[in-house]
Structure formats: structure tokens, C-alpha cells
N, C-alpha and C. Protein backbone atom coordinates (compact mmCIF):
# COMPACT_ATOMS: atom_id res chain seq x y z
N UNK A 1 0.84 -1.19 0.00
CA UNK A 1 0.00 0.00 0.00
C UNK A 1 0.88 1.25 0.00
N UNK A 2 0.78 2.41 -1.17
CA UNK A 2 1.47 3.73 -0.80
C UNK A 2 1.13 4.50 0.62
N UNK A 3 2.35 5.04 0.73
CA UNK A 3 1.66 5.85 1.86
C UNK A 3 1.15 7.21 1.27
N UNK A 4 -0.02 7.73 2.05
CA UNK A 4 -0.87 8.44 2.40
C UNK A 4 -0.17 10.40 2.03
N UNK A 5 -0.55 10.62 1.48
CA UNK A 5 0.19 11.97 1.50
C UNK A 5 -1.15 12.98 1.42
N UNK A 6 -0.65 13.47 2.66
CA UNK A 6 -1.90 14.09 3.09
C UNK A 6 -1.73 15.92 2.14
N UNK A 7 -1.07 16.47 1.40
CA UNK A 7 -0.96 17.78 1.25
C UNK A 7 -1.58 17.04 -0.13
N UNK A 8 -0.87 16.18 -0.88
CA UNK A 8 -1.79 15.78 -2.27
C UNK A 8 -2.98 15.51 -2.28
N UNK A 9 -3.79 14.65 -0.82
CA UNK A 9 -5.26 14.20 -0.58
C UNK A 9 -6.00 15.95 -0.71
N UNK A 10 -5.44 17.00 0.17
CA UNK A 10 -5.96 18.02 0.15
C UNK A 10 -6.20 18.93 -1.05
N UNK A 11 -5.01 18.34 -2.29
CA UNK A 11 -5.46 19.43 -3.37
C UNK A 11 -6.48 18.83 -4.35
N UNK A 12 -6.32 17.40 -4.07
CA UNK A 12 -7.04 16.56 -5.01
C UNK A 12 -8.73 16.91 -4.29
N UNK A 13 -8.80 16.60 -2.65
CA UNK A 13 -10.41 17.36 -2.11
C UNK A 13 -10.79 18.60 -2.82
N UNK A 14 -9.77 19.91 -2.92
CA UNK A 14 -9.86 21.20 -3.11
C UNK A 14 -10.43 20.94 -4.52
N UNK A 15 -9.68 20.16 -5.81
CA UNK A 15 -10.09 19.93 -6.93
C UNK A 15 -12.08 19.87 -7.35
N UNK A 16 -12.08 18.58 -6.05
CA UNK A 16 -13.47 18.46 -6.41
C UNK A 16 -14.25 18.81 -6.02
N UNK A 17 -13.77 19.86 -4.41
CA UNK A 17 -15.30 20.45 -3.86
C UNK A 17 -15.76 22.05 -5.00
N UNK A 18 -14.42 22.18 -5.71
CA UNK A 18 -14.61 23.63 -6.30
C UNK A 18 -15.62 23.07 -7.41
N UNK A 19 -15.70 21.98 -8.36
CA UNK A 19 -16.31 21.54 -8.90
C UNK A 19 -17.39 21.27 -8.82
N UNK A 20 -17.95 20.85 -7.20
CA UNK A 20 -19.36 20.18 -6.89
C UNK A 20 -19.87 21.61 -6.37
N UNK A 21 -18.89 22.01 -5.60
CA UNK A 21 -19.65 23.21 -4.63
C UNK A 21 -19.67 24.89 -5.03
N UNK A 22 -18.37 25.11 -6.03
CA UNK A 22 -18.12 26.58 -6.79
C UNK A 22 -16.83 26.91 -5.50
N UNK A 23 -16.57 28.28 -6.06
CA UNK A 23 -15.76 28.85 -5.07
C UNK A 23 -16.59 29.76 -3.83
N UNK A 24 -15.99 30.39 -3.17
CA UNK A 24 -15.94 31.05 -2.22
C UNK A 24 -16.05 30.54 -0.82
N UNK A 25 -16.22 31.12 0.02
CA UNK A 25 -15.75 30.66 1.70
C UNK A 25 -16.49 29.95 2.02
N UNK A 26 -18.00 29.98 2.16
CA UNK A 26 -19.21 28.94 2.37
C UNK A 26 -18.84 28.45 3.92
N UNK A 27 -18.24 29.77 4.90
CA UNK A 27 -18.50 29.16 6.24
C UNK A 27 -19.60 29.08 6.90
N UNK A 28 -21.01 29.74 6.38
CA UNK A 28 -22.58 29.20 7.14
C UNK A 28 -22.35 27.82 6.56
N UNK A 29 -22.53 27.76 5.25
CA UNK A 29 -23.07 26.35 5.01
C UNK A 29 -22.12 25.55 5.75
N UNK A 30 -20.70 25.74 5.47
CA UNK A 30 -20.37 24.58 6.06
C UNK A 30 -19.72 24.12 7.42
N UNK A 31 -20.51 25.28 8.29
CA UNK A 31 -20.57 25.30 9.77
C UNK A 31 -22.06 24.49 9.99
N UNK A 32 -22.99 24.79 9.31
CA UNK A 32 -24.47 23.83 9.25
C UNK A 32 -24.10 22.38 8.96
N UNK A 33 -23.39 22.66 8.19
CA UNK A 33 -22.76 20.89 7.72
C UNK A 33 -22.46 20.20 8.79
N UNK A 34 -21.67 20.54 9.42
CA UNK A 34 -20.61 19.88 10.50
C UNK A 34 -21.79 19.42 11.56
N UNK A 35 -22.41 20.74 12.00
CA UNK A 35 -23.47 20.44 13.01
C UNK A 35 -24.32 19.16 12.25
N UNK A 36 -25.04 19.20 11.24
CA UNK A 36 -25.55 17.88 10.71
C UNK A 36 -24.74 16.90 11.10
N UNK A 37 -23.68 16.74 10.57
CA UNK A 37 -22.55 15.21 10.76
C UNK A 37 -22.59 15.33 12.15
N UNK A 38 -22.77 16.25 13.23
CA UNK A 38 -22.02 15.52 14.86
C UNK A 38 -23.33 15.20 15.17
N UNK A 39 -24.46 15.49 14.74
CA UNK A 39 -25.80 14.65 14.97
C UNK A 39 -25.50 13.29 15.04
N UNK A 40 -25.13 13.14 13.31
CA UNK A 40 -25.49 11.79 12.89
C UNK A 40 -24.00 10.61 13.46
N UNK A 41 -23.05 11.34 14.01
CA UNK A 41 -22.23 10.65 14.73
C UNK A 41 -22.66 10.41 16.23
N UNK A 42 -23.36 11.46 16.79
CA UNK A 42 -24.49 10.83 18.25
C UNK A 42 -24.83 9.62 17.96
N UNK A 43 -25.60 9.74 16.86
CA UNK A 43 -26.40 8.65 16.28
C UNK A 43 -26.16 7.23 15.64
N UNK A 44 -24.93 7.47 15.72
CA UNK A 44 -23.87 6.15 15.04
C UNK A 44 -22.45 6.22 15.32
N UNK A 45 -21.95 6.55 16.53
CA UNK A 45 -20.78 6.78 17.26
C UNK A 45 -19.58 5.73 16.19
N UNK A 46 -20.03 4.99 15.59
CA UNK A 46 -18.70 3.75 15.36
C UNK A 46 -19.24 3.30 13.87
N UNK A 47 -19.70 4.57 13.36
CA UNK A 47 -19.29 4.48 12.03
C UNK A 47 -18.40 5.68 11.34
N UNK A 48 -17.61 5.08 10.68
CA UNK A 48 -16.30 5.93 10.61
C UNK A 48 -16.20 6.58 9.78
N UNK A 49 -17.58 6.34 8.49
CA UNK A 49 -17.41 7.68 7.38
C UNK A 49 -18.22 8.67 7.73
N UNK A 50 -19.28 8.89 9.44
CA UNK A 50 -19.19 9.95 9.75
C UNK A 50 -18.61 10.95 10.38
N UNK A 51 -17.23 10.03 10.90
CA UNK A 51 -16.71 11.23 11.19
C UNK A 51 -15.26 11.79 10.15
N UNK A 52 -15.60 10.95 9.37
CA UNK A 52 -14.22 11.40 8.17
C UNK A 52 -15.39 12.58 7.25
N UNK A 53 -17.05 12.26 7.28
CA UNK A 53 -17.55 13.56 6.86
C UNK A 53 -16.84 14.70 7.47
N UNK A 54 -17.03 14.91 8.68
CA UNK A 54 -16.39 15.86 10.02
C UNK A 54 -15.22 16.39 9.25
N UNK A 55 -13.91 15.47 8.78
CA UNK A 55 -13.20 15.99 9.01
C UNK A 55 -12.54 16.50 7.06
N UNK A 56 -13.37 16.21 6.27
CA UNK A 56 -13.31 17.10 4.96
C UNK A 56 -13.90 17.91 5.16
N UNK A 57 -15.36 18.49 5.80
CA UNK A 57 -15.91 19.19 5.71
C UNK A 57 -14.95 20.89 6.62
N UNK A 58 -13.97 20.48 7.31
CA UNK A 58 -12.97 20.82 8.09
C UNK A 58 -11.63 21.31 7.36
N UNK A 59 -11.44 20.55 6.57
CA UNK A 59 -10.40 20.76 5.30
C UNK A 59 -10.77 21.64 4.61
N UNK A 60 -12.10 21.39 4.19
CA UNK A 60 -12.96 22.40 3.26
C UNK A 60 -13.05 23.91 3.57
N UNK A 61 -13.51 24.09 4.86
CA UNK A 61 -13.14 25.39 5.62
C UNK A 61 -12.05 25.60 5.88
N UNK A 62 -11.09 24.95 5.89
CA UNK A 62 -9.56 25.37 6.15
C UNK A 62 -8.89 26.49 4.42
N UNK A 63 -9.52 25.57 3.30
CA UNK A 63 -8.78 26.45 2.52
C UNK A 63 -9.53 27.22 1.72
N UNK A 64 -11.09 27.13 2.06
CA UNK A 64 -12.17 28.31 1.78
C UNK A 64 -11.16 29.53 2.11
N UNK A 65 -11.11 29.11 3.40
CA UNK A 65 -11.18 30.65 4.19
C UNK A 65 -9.44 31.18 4.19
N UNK A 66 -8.77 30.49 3.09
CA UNK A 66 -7.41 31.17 2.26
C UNK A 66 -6.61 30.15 2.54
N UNK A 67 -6.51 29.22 3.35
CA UNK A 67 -5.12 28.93 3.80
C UNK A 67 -4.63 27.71 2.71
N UNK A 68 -3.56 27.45 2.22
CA UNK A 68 -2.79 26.14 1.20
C UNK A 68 -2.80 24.81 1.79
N UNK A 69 -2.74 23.96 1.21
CA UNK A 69 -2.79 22.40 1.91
C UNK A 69 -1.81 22.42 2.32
N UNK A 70 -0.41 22.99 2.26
CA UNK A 70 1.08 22.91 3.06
C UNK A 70 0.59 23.78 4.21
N UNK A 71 -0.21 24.52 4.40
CA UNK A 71 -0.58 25.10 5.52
C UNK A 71 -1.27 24.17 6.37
N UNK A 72 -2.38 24.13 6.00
CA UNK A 72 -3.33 23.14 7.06
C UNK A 72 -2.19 21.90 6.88
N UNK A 73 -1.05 21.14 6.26
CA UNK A 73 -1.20 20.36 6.42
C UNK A 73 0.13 20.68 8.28
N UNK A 74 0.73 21.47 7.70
CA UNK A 74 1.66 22.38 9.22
C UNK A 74 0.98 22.44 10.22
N UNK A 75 -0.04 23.15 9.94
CA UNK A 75 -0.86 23.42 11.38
C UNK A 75 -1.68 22.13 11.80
N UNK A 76 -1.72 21.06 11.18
CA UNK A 76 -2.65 19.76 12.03
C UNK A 76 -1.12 19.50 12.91
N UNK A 77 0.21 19.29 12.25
CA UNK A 77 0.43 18.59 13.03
C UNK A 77 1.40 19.27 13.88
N UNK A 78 1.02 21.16 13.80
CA UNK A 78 1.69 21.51 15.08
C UNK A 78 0.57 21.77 16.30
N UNK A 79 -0.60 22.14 15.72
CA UNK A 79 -1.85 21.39 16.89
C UNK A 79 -1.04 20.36 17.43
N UNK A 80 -1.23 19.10 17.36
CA UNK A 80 -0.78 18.07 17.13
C UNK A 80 -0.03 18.16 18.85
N UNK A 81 1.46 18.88 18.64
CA UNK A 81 2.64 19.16 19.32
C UNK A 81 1.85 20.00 20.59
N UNK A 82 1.45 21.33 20.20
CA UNK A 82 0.81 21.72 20.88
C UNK A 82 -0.42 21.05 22.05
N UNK A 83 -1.05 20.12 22.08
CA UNK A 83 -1.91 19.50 22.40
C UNK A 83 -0.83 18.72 23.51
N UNK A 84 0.05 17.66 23.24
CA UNK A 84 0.91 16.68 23.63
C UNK A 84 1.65 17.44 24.63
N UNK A 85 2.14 18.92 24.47
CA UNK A 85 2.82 19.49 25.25
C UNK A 85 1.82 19.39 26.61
N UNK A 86 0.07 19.72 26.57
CA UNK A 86 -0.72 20.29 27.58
C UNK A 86 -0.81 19.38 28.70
N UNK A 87 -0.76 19.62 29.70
CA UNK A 87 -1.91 18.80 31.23
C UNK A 87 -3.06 18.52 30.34
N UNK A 88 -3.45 17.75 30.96
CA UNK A 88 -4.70 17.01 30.53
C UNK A 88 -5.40 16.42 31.51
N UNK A 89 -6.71 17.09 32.33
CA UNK A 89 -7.13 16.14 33.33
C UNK A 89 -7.71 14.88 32.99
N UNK A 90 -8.56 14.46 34.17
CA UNK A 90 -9.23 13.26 33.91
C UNK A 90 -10.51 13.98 33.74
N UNK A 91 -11.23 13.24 32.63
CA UNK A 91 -12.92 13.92 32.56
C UNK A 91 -13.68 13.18 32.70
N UNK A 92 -15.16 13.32 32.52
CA UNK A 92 -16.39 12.21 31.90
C UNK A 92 -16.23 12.17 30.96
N UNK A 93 -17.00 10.60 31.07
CA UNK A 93 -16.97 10.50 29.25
C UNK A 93 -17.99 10.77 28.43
N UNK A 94 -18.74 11.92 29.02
CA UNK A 94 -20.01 12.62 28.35
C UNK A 94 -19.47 13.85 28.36
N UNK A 95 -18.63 14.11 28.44
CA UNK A 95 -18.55 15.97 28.98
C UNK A 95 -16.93 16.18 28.17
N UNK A 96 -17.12 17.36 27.41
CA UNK A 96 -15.78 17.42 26.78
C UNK A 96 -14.48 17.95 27.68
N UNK A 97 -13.82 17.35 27.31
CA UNK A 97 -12.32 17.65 28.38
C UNK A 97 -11.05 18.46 27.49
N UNK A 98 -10.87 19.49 28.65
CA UNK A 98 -10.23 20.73 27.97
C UNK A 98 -8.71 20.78 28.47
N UNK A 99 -8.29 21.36 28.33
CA UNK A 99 -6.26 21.28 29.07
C UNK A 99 -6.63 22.33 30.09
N UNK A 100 -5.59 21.93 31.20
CA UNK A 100 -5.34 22.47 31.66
C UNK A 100 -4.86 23.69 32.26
N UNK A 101 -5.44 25.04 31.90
CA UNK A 101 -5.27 26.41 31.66
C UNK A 101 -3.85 27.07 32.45
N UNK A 102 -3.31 27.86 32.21
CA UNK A 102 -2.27 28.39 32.99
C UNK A 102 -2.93 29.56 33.84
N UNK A 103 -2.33 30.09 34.72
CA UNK A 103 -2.89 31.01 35.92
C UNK A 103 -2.92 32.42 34.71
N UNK A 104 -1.82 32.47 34.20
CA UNK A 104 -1.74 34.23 33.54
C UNK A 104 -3.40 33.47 32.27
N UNK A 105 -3.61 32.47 31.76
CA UNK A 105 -4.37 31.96 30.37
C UNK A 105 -5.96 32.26 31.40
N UNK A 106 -6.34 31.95 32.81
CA UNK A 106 -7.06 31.75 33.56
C UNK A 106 -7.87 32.83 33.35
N UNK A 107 -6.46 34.27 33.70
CA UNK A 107 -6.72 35.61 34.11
C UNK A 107 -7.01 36.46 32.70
N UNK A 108 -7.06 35.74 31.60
CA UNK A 108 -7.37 36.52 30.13
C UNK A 108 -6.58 37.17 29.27
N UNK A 109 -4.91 36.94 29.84
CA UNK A 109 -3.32 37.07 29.31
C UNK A 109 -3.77 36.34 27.80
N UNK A 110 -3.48 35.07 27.68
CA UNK A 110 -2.93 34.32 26.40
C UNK A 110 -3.87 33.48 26.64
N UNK A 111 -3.90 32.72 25.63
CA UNK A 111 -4.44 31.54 25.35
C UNK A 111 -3.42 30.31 24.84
């Protein structure tokens, strides 16, 4: 099997949503989108092409709204770093779990 090259998957997506969908930013629609798909992932937790809907529809807004697939593909995986660096408590497993804030991040300094 080749491996996966995620900056080519993104221009080849970009190719065909401009085709199906036209240009421009389309962040209502496809902020409505997303909310549809995390329904239907309530609704079917452990099927996996709804949440790979989730995550083109995510791509899609990433380079609507200007940015290059060498960009988003940088920023997933310095999120990524970023995330790994954080505290992380223990949560429920109904309730979303956030990092651990710093005292100056607390007080409305940084994020």
C-alpha cells in the first residue's frame, strides 16, 4: 500500500469540492454541515465515514477561508505538538475535556 500523502489528498479534495460546490468561503453552510454530521455521529458513534464527513468538511473550511494544503497540512500537526505538550485532566466520558489552563491563560493574558 502507498503511503498516504496528506498535502496531495488536500489538493485533489480542493479539486473536487470547487467543482461540486463553486468557489468562495461557504463558512454558514459549512458550519451547518458539521453540526448535521455531529448529529449523525451521536447517532452512530462507530461508524467511521461519519466522522471522516467531520473531518473534509474541516479541510474544506480550512482552505475556503485562504489557507494552502502545506498550511493546514503544518498546522494539524503543530496542533498536534501543541496538544501533547498540555496537562490534561481526567474527565467524563459525556462531557468534553479541555487542558489544563495556565494562571496568567485563567486571568485573560494568552491563550
Amino acid at each position: 500500500m502507498q503511503q498516504f500523502n496528506l498535502i496531495d489528498y488536500i489538493n485533489r479534495q480542493i479539486g473536487f469540492s470547487e467543482k461540486a460546490f463553486g468557489h468562495g468561503v461557504r463558512t454558514l453552510g459549512l458550519c451547518k454541515h458539521i453540526r448535521k454530521e455531529l448529529l449523525e455521529i451521536e447517532a452512530a458513534p462507530h461508524d467511521l465515514s461519519e466522522w471522516i464527513d467531520v473531518m473534509i468538511l474541516a479541510i474544506d473550511g480550512a482552505w475556503r477561508a485562504g489557507y494552502t494544503p502545506e498550511q493546514i497540512a503544518v498546522a494539524l500537526e503543530l496542533k498536534l505538538n501543541i496538544n501533547k505538550s498540555r496537562e490534561w485532566p481526567k474527565g467524563k466520558e459525556d462531557e468534553p475535556i479541555e487542558h489544563v489552563r495556565e494562571r496568567a491563560q485563567i486571568m485573560g493574558v494568552v491563550e
